[in-house]
Protein backbone atom coordinates (compact mmCIF):
# COMPACT_ATOMS: atom_id res chain seq x y z
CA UNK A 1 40.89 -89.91 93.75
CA UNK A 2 43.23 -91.95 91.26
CA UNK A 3 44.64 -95.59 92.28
CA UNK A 4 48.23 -94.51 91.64
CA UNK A 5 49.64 -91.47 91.93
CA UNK A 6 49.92 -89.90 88.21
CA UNK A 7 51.58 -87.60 86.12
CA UNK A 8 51.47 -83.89 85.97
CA UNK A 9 52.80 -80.28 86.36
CA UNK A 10 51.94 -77.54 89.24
CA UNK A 11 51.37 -74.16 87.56
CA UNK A 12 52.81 -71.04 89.28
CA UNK A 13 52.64 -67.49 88.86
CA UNK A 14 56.04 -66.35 87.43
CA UNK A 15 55.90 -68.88 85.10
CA UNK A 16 57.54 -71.28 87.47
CA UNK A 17 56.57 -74.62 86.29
CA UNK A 18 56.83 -78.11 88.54
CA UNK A 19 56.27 -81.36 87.58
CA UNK A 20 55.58 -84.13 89.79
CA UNK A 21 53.60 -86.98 90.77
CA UNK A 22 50.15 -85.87 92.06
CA UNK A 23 47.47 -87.43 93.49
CA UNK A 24 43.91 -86.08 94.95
CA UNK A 25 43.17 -86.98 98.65
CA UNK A 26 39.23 -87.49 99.41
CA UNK A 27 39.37 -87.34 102.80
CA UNK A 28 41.96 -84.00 103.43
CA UNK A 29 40.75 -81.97 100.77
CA UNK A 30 44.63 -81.80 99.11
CA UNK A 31 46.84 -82.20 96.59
CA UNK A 32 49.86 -84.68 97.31
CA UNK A 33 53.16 -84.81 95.61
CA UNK A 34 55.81 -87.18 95.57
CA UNK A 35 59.68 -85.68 96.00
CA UNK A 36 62.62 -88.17 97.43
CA UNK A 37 59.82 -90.67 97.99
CA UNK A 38 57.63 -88.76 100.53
CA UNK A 39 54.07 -87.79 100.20
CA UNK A 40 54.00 -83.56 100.35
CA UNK A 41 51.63 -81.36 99.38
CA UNK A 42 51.40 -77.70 98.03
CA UNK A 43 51.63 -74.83 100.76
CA UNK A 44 52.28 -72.15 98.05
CA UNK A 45 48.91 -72.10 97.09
CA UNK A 46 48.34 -68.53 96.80
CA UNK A 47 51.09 -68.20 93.59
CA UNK A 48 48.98 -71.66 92.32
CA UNK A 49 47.02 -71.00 88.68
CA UNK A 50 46.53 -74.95 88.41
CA UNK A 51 47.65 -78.30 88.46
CA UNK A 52 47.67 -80.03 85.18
CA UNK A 53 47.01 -83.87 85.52
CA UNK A 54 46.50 -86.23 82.35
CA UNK A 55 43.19 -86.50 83.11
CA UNK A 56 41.93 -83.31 84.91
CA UNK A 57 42.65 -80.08 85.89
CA UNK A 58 42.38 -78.37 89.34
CA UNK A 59 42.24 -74.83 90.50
CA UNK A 60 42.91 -73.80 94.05
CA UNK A 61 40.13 -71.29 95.32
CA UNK A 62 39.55 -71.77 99.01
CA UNK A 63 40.18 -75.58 97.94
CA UNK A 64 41.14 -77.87 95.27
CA UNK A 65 38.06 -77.63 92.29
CA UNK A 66 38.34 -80.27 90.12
CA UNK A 67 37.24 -78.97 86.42
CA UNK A 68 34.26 -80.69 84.57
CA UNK A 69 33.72 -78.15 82.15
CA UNK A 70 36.43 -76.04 80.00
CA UNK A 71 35.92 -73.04 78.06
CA UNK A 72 34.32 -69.76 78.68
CA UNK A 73 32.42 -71.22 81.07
CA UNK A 74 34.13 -73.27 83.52
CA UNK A 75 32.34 -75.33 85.95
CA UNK A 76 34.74 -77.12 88.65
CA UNK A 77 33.52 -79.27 91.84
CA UNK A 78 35.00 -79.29 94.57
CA UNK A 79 34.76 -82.46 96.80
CA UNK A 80 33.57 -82.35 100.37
CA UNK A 81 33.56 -85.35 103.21
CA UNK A 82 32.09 -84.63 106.43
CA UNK A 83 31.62 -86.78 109.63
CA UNK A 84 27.87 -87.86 109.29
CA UNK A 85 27.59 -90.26 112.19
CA UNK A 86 29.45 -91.62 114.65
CA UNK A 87 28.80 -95.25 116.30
CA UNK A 88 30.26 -95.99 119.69
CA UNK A 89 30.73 -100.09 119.92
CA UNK A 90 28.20 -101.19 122.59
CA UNK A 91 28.14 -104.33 124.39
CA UNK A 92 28.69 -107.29 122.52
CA UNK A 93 30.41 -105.87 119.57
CA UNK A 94 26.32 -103.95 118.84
CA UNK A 95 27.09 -100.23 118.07
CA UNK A 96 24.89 -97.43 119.00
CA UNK A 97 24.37 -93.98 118.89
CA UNK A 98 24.09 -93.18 122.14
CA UNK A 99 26.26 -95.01 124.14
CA UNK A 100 26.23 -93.69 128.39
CA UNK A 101 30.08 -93.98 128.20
CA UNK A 102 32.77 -91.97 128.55
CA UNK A 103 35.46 -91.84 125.89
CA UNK A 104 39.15 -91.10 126.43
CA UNK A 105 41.64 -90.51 124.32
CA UNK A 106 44.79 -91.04 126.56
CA UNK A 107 45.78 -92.68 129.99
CA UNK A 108 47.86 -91.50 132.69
CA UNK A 109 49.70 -93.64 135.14
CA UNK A 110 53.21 -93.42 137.02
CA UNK A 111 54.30 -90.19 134.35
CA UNK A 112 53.53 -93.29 131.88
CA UNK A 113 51.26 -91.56 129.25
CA UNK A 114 49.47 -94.27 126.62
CA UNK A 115 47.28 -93.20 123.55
CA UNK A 116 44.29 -95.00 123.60
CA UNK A 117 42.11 -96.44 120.36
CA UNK A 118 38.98 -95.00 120.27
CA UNK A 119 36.02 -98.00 119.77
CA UNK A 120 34.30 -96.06 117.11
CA UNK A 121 32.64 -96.48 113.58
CA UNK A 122 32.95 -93.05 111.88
CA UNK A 123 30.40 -92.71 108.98
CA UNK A 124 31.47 -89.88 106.33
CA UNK A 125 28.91 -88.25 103.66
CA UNK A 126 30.65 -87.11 100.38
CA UNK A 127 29.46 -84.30 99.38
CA UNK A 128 30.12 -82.40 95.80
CA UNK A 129 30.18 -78.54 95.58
CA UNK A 130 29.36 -76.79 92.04
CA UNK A 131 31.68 -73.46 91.02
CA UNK A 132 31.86 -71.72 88.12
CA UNK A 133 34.03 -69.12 86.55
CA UNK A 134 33.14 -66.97 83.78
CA UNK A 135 35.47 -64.90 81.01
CA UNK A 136 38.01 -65.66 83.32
CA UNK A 137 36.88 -64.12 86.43
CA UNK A 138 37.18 -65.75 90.05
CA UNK A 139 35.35 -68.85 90.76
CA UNK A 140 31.92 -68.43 92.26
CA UNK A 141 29.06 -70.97 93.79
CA UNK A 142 26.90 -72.15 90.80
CA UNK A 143 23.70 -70.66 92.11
CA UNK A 144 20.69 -68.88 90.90
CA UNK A 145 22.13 -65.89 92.54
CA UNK A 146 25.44 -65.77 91.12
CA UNK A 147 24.28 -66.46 87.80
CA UNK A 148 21.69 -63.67 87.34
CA UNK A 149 25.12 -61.29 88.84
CA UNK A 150 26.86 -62.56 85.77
CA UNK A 151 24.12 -61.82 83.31
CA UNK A 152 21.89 -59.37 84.26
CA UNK A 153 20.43 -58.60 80.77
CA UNK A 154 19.76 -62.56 80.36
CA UNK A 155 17.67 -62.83 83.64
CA UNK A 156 14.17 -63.86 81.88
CA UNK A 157 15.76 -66.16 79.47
CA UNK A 158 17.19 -67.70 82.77
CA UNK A 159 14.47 -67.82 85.13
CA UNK A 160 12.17 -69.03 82.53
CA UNK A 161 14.97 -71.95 81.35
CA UNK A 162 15.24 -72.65 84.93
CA UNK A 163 11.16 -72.97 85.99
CA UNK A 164 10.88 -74.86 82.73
CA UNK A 165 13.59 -77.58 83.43
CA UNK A 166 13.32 -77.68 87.55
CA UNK A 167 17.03 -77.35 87.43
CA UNK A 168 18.66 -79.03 90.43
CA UNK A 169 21.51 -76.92 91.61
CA UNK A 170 22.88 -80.82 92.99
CA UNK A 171 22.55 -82.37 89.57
CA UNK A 172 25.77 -82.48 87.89
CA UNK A 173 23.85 -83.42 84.25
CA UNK A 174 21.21 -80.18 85.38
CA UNK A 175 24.33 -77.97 86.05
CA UNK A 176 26.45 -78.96 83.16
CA UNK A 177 23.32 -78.11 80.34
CA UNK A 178 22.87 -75.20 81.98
CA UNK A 179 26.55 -74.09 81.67
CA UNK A 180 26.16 -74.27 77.66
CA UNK A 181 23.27 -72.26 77.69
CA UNK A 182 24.72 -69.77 80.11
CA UNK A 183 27.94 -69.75 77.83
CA UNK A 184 26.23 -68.97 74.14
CA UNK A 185 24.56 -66.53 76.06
CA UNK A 186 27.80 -65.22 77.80
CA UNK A 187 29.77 -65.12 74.10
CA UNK A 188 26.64 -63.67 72.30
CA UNK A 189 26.81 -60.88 74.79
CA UNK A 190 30.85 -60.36 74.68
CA UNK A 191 30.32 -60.35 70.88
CA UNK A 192 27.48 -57.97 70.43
CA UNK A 193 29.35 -55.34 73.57
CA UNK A 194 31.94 -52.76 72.11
């Protein structure tokens, strides 16, 4: 995510407290650390509150969520890269889809066993995931659903925000208005309950 790895400070419960160099990997979905110049990363992640970078913070909740939004409201992504297409080299350096080959990934001769390259363009799709936590509470999917759980007394002033603006559960801009209207009316409900 960064060009260098940067600053920062993995949060544990117990107050334990480790900083570190930290840096986001796209493609794996974790957290690395440097310690004694090798690249780690967390496998404590159940005792994890957060990781404090200069820039961001990230939660752990079946995967790093990368915070966009603090306060009451939190709204986190959570970044997602998935094999979209895979092109076999053809004939003639051409790559197709459907190549009638055979691939193999090792070869066996005289209890000689080689690892072979695979001649393959791999095309990945980034995808980014909306959460959102509330007062505090677990993270949940920012979706119509899960927002209407969280403020049952608010549903018409939702739905009708929501028909009104087309809101696009995909748009970051869409999801991050929406989060200030869902948090006034999250702290005008906490401040009106007993």
């Amino acid at each position: 995510l960064y060009p260098d790895f940067i600053q920062g400070k993995a949060i544990f419960t117990n107050a334990r407290i480790y900083p570190s160099m930290f840096n986001y990997n796209l493609i794996s979905g974790e957290i690395e650390f440097i310690k004694s110049k090798d690249t780690l990363i967390i496998t404590d992640k159940k005792d994890l509150i957060s990781i404090d970078l200069i820039p961001d913070t990230f939660y752990y909740h079946n995967g790093y969520l990368r915070m966009i939004r603090n306060g009451s409201f939190k709204v986190c992504v959570k970044y997602n890269y998935a094999i979209k297409d895979i092109l076999k080299k053809g004939a003639m350096g051409t790559t197709n889809r459907s190549a009638a080959s055979e691939s193999y990934d090792y070869f066996l001769t005289n209890s000689l066993s080689m690892n072979l390259v695979a001649d393959i363009d791999m095309k990945f799709q980034k995808e980014e995931l909306y959460f959102f936590s509330a007062a505090g509470k677990d993270f949940l999917p920012f979706n119509k659903t899960n927002i209407m759980r969280i403020l049952p007394y608010k549903k018409d002033i939702i739905k009708n925000y929501m028909e009104a603006t087309k809101t696009d559960f995909k748009s970051r801009e869409d999801l991050l208005i929406l989060a200030e209207i869902l948090s006034r009316l999250l702290s005008c409900l906490l401040y009106t309950s007993p």
